[in-house]
N, C-alpha and C. Protein backbone atom coordinates (compact mmCIF):
# COMPACT_ATOMS: atom_id res chain seq x y z
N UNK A 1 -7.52 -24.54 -8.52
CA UNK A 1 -6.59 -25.38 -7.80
C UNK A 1 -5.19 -24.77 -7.82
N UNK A 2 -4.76 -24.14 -9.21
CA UNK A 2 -3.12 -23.39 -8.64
C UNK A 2 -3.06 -22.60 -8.15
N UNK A 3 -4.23 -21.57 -7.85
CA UNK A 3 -4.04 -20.49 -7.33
C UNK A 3 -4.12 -20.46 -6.07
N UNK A 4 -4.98 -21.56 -5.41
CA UNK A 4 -4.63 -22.31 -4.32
C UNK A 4 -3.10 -22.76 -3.65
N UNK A 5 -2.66 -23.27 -4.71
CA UNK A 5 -1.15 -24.23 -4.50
C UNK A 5 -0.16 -22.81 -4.12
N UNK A 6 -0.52 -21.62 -5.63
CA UNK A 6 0.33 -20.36 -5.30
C UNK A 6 0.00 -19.34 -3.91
N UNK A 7 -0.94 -19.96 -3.23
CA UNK A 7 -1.20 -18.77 -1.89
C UNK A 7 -0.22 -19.65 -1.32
N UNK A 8 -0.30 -21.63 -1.06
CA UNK A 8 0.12 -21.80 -0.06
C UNK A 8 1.62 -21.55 -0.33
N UNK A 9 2.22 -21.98 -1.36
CA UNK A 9 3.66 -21.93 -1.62
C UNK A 9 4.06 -20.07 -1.49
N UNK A 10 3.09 -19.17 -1.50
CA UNK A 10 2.99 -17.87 -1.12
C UNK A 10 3.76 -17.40 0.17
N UNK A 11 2.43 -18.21 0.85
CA UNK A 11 2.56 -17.84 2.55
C UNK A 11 3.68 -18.74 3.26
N UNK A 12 3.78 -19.88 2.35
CA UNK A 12 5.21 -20.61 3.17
C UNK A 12 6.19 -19.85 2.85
N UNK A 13 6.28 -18.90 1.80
CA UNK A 13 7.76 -18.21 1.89
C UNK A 13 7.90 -17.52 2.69
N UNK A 14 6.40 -16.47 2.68
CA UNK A 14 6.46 -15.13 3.39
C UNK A 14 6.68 -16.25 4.92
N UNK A 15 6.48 -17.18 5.42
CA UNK A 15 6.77 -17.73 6.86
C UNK A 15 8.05 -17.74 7.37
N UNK A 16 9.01 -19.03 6.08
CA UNK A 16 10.05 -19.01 6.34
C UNK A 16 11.21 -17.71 5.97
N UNK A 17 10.89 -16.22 5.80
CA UNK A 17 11.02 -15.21 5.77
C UNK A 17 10.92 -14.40 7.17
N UNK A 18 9.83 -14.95 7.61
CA UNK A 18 9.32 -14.58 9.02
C UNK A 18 7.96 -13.57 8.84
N UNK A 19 7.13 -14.05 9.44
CA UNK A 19 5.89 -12.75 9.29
C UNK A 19 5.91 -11.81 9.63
N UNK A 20 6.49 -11.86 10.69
CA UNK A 20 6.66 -10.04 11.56
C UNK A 20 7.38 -9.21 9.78
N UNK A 21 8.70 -10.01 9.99
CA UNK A 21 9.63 -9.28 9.46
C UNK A 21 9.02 -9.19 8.00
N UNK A 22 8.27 -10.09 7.40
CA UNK A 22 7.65 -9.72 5.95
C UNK A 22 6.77 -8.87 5.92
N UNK A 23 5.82 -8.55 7.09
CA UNK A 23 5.29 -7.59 6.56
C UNK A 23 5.86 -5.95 7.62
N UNK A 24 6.85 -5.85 7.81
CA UNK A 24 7.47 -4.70 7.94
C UNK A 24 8.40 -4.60 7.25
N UNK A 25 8.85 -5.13 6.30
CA UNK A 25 9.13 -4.86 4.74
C UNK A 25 8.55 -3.98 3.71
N UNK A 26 9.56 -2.82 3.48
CA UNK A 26 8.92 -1.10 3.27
C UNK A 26 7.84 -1.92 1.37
N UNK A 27 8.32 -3.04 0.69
CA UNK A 27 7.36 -2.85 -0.29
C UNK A 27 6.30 -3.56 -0.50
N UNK A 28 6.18 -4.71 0.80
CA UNK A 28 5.22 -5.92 0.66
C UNK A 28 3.79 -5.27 0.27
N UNK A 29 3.22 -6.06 -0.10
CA UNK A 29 2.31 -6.16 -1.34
C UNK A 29 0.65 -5.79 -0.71
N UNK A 30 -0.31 -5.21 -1.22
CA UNK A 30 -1.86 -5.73 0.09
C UNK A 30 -1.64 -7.18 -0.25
N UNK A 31 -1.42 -7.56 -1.35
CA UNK A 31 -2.18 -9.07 -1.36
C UNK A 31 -1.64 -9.67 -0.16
N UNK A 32 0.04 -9.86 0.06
CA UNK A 32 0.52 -10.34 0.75
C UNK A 32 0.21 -10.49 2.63
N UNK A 33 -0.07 -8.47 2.61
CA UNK A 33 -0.76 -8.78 3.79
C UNK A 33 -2.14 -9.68 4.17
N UNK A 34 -3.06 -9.48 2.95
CA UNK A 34 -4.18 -9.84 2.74
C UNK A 34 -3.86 -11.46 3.55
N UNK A 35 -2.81 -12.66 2.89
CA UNK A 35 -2.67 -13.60 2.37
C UNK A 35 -2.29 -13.85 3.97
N UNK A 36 -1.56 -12.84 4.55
CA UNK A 36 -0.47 -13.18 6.36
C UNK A 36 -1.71 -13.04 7.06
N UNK A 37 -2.81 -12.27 6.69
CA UNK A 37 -3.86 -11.81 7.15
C UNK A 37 -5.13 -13.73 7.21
N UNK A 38 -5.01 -13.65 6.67
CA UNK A 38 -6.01 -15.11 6.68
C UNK A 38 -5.48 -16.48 6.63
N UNK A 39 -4.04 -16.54 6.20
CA UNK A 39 -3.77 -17.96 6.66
C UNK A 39 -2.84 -18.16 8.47
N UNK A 40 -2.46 -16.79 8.60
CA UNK A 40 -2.08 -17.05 9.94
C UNK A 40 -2.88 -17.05 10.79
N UNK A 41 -2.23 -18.18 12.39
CA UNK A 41 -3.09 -18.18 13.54
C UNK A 41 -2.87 -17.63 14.20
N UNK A 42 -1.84 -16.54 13.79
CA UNK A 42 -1.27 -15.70 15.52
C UNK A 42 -2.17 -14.15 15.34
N UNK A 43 -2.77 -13.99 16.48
CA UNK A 43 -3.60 -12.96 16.86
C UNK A 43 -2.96 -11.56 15.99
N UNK A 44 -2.08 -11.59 16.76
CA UNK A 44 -1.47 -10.39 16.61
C UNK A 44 -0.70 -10.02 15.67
N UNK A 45 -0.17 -11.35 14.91
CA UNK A 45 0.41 -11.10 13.65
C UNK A 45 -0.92 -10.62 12.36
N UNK A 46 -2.12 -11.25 12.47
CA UNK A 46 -3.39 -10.74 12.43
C UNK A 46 -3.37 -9.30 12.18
N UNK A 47 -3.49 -9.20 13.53
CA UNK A 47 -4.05 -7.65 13.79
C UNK A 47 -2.86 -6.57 13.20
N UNK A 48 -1.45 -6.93 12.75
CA UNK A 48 -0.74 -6.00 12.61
C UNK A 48 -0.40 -5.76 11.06
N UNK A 49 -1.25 -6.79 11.04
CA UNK A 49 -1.02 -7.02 9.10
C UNK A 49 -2.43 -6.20 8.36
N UNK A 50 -3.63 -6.14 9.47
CA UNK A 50 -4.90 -5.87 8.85
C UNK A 50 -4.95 -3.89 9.06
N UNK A 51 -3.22 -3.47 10.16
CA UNK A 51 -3.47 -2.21 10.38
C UNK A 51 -2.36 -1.74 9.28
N UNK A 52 -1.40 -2.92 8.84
CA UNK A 52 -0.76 -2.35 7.45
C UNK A 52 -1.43 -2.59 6.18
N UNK A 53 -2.64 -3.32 6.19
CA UNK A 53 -3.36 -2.37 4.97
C UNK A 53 -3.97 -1.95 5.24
N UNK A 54 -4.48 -1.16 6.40
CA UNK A 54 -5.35 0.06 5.99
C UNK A 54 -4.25 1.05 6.10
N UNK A 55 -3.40 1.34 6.84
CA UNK A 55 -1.71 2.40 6.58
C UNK A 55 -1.67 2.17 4.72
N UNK A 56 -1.71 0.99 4.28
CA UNK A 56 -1.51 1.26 2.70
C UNK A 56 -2.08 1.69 1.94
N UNK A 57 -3.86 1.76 2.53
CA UNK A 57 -5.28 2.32 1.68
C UNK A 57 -4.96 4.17 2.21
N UNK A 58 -4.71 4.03 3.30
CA UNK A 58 -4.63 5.55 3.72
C UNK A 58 -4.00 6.23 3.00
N UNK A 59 -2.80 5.34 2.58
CA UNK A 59 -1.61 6.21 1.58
C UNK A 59 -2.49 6.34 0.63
N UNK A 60 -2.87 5.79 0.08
CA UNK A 60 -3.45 5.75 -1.83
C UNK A 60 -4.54 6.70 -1.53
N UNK A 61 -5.24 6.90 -0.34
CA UNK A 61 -6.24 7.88 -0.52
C UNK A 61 -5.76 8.98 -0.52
N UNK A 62 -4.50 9.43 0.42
CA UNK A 62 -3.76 10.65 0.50
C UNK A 62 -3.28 11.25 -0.74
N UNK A 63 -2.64 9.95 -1.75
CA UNK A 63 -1.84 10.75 -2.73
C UNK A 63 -2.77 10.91 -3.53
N UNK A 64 -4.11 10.11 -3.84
CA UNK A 64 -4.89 10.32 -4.99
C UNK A 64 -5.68 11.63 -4.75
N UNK A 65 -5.92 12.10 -3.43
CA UNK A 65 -6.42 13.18 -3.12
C UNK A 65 -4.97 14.60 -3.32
N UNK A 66 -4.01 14.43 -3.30
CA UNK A 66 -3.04 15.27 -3.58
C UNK A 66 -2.81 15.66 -5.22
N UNK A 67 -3.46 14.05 -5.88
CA UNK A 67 -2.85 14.58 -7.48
C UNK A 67 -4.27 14.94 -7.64
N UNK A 68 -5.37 15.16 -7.42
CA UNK A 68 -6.54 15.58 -7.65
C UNK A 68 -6.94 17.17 -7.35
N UNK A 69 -6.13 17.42 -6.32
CA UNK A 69 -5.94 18.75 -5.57
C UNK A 69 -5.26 19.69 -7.34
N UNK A 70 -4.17 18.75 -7.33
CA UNK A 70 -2.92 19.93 -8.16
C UNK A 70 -3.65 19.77 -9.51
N UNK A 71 -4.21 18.56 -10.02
CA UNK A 71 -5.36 18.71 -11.26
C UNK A 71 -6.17 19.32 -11.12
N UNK A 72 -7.28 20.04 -10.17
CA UNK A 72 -7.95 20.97 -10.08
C UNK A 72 -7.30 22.30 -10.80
N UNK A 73 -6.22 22.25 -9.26
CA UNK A 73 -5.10 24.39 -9.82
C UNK A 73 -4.57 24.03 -11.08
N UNK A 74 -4.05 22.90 -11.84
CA UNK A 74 -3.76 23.30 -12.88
C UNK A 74 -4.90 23.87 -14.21
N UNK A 75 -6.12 23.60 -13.76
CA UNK A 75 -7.30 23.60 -15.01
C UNK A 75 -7.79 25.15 -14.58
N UNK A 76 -6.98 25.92 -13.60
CA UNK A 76 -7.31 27.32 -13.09
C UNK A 76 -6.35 27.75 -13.59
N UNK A 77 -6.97 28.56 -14.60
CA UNK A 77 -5.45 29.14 -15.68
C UNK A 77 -4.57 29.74 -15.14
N UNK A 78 -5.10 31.10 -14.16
CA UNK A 78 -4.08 32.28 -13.70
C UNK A 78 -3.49 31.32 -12.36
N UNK A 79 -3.78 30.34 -11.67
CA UNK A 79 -3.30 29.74 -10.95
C UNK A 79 -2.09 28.65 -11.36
N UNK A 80 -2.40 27.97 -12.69
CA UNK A 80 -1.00 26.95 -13.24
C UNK A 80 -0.47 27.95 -13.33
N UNK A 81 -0.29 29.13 -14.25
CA UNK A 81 0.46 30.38 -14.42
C UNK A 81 1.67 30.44 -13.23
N UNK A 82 0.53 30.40 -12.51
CA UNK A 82 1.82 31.11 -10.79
C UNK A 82 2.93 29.50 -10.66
N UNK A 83 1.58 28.98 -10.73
CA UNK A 83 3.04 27.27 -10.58
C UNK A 83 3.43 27.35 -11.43
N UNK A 84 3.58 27.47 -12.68
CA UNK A 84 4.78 26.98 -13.65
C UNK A 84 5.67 27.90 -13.16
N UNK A 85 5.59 29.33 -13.29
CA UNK A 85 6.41 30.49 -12.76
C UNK A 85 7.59 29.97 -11.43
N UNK A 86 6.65 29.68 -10.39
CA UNK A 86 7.49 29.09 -9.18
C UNK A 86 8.51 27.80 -9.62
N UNK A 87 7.50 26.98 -10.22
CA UNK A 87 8.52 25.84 -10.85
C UNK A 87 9.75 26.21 -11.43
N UNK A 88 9.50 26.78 -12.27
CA UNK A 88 10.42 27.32 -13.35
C UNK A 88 11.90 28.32 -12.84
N UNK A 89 11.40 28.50 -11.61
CA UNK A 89 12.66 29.49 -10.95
C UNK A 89 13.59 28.52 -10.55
């Protein structure tokens, strides 16, 4: 039951905030979209909230694939070698 009470008292802020404008807000949350995503009736506020979280999953796949990349070259000895070297200049 509160967690109920906390979506709606949630989504009434993010409203009287404005939806557009909450979720083109550079740190809003997935949940939040999640939350603009299923209690709103406007189509398109809908559809623009369900393409900023997947823009937010895309990110997390990008960077987790970037620190996975540089954890690979670092466990390649003569390769950290060359990066620390470059770093280090």
């Amino acid at each position: 039951m509160s967690s109920i009470l906390d979506e709606q008292l949630r989504f009434t802020a993010l409203e009287q905030n404005g939806l557009m404008k909450s979720i083109l807000t550079l740190g809003i949350s997935e949940r939040d979209l999640t939350l603009i995503s299923q209690k709103t009736e406007d189509e398109q506020i809908k559809k623009i909230a369900n393409l900023k979280i997947k823009q937010l999953n895309s990110e997390a796949i990008n960077e987790n694939i970037n620190i996975w990349q540089i954890a690979r070259i670092i466990r390649t000895p003569h390769v950290a070698e060359r990066l620390f070297v470059v770093i280090a200049s």
